[in-house]
N, C-alpha and C. Protein backbone atom coordinates (compact mmCIF):
# COMPACT_ATOMS: atom_id res chain seq x y z
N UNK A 1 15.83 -9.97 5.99
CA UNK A 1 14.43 -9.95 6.34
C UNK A 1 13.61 -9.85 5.05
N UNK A 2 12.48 -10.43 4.66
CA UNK A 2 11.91 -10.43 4.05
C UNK A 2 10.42 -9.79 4.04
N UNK A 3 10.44 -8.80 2.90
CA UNK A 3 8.99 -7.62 3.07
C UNK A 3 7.73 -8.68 3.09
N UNK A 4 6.52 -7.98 4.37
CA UNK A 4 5.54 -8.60 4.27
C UNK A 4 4.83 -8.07 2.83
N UNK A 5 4.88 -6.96 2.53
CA UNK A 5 4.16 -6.34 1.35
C UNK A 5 4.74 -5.43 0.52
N UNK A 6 4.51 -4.87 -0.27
CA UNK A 6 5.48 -4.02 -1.67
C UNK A 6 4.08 -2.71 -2.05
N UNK A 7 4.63 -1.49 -1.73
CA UNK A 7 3.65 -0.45 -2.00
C UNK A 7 4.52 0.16 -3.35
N UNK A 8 3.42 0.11 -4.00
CA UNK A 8 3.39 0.45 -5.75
C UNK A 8 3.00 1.73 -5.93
N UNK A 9 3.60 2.57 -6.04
CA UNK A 9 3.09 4.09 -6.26
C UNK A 9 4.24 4.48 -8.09
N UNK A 10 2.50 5.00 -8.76
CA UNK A 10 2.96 6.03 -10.01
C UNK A 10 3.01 7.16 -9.76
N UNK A 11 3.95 7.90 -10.15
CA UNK A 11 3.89 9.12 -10.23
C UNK A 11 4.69 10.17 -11.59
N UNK A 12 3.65 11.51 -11.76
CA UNK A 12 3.77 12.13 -12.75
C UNK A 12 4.46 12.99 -13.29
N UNK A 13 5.42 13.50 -13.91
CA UNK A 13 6.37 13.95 -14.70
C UNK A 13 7.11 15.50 -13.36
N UNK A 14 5.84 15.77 -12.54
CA UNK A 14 5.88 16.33 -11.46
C UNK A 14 6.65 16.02 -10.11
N UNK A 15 6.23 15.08 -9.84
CA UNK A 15 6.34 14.07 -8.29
C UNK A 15 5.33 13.79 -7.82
N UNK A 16 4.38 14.06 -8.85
CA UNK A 16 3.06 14.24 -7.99
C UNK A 16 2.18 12.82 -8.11
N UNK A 17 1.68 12.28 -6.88
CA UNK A 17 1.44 10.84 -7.09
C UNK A 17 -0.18 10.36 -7.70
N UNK A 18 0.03 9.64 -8.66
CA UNK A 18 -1.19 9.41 -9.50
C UNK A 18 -1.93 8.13 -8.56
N UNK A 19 -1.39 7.20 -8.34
CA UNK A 19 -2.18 6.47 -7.79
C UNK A 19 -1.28 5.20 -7.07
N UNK A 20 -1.68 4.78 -6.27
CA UNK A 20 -1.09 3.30 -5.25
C UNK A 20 -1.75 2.55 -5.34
N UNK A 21 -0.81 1.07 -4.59
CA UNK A 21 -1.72 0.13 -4.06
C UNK A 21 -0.88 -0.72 -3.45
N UNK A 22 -1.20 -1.14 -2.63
CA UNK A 22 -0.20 -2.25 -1.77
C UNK A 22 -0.29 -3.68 -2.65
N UNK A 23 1.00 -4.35 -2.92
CA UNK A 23 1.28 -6.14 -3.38
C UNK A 23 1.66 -6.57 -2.24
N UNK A 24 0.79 -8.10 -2.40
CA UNK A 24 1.57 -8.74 -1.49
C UNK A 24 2.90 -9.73 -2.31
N UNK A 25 2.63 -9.27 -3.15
CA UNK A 25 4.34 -9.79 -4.02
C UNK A 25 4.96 -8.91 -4.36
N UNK A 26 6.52 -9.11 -4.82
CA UNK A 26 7.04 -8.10 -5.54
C UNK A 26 6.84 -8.00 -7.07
N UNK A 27 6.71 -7.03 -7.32
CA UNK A 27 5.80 -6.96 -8.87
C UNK A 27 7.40 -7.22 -9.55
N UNK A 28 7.36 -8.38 -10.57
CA UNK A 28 8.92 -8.42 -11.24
C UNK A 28 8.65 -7.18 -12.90
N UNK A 29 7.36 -7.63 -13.08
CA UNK A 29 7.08 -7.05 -14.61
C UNK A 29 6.14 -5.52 -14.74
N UNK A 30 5.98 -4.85 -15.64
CA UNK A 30 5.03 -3.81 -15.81
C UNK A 30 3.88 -4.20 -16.97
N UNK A 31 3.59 -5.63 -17.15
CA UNK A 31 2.85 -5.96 -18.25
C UNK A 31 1.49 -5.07 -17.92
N UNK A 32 1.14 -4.71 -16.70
CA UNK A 32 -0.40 -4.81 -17.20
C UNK A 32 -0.37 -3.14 -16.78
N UNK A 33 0.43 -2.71 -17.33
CA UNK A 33 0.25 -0.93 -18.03
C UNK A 33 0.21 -1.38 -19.50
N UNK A 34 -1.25 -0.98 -19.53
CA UNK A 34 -1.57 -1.50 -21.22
C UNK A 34 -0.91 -0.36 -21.88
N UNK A 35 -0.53 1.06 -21.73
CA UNK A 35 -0.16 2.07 -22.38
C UNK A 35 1.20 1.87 -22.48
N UNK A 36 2.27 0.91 -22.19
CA UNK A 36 3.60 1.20 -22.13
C UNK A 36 3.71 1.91 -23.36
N UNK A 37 3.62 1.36 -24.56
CA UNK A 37 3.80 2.21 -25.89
C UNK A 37 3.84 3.23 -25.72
N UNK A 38 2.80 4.01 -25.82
CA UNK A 38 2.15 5.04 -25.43
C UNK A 38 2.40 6.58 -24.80
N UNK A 39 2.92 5.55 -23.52
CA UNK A 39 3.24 6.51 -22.07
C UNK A 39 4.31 6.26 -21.86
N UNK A 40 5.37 7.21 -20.90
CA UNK A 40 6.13 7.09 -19.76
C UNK A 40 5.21 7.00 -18.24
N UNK A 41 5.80 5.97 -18.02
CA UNK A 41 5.65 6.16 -16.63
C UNK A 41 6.65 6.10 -15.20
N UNK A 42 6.65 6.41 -14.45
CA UNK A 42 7.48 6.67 -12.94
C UNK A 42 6.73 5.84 -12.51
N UNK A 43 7.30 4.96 -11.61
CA UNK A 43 7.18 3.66 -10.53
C UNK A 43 8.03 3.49 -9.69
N UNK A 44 7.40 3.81 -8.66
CA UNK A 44 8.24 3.24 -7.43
C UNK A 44 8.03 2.57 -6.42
N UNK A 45 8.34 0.94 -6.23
CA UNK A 45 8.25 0.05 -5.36
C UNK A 45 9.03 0.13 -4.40
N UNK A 46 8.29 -0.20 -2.93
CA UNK A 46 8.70 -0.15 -1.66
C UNK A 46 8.61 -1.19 -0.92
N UNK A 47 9.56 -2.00 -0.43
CA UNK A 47 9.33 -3.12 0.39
C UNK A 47 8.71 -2.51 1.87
N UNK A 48 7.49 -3.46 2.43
CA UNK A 48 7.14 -3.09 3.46
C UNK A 48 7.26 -3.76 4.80
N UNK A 49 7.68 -3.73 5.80
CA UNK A 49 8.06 -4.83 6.83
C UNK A 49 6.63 -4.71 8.17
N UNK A 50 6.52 -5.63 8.79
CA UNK A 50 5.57 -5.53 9.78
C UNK A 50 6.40 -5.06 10.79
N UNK A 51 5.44 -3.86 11.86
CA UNK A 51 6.21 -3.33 13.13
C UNK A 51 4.89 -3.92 14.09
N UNK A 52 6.17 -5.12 15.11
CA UNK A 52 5.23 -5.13 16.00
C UNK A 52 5.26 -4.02 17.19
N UNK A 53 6.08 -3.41 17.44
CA UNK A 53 6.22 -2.66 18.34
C UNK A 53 5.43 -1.77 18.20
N UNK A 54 4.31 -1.76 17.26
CA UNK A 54 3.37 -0.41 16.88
C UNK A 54 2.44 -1.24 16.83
N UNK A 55 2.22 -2.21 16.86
CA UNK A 55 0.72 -2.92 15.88
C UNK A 55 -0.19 -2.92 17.83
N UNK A 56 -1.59 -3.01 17.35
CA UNK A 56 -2.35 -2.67 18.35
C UNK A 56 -3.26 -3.98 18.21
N UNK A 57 -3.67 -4.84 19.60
CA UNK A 57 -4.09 -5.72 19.30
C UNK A 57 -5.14 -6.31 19.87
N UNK A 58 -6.26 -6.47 19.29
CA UNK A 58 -7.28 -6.36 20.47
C UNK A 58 -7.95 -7.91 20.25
N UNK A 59 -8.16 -8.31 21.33
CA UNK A 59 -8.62 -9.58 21.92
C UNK A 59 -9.84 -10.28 22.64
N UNK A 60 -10.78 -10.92 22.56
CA UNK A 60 -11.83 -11.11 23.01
C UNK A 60 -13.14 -10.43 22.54
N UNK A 61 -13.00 -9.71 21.13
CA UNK A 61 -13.75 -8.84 20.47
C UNK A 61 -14.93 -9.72 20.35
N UNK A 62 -16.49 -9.37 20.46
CA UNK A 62 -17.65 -9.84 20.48
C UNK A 62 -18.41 -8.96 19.29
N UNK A 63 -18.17 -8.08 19.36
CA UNK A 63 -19.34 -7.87 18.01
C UNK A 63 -17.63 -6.65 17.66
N UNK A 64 -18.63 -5.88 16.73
CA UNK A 64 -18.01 -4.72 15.57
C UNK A 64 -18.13 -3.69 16.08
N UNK A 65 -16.86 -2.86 16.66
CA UNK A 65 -17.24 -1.32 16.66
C UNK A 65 -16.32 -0.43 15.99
N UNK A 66 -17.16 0.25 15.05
CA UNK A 66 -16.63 0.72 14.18
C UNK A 66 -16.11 2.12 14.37
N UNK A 67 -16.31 2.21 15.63
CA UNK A 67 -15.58 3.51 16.59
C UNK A 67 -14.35 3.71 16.80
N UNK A 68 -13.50 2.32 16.79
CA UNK A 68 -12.45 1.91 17.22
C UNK A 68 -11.33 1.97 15.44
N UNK A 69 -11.94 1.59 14.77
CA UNK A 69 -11.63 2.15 13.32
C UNK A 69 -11.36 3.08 13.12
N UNK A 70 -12.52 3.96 12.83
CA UNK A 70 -12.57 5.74 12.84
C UNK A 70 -11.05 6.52 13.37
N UNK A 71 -11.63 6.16 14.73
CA UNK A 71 -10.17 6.43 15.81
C UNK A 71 -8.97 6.18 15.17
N UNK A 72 -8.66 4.54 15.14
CA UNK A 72 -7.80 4.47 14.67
C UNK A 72 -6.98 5.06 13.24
N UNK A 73 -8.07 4.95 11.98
CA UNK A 73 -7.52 5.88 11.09
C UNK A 73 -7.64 7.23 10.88
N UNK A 74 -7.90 7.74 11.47
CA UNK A 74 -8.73 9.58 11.72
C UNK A 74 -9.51 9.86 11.06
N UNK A 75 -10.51 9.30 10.97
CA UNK A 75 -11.92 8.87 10.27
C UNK A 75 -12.12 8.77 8.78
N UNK A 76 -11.09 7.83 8.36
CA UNK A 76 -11.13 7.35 6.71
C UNK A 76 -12.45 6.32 7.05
């Protein structure tokens, strides 16, 4: 099976996570950490797969409610 997406998380000498971001590729290189010199860094890539058995899907939508968002992420 092949990942729909690749979540990129750094993290610090701790475990403690500095920052993410979802690829929709798999990152092959670390070129654009301009500090490699510099720094150590911790990286860890995660292949991500789609679940349909969870995905929620709504149909016939006419305008925007942004209620249904909220909800859904617990109000990010």
């Amino acid at each position: 099976m092949i990942p729909d997406a690749w979540l990129v998380e750094e993290l610090d000498s701790n475990g403690q996570l500095v920052w993410k971001m979802i690829a929709f590729f798999e990152p092959t290189e670390l070129s654009w950490f301009k500090d490699l010199k510099t720094q150590k860094h911790n990286v860890t890539i995660t292949p991500l797969y789609k679940n349909e058995k969870e995905s929620k899907h709504y149909d016939g939508i006419k305008k925007y409610d942004s209620k249904k968002l909220v909800e859904a992420n617990m109000g990010l």
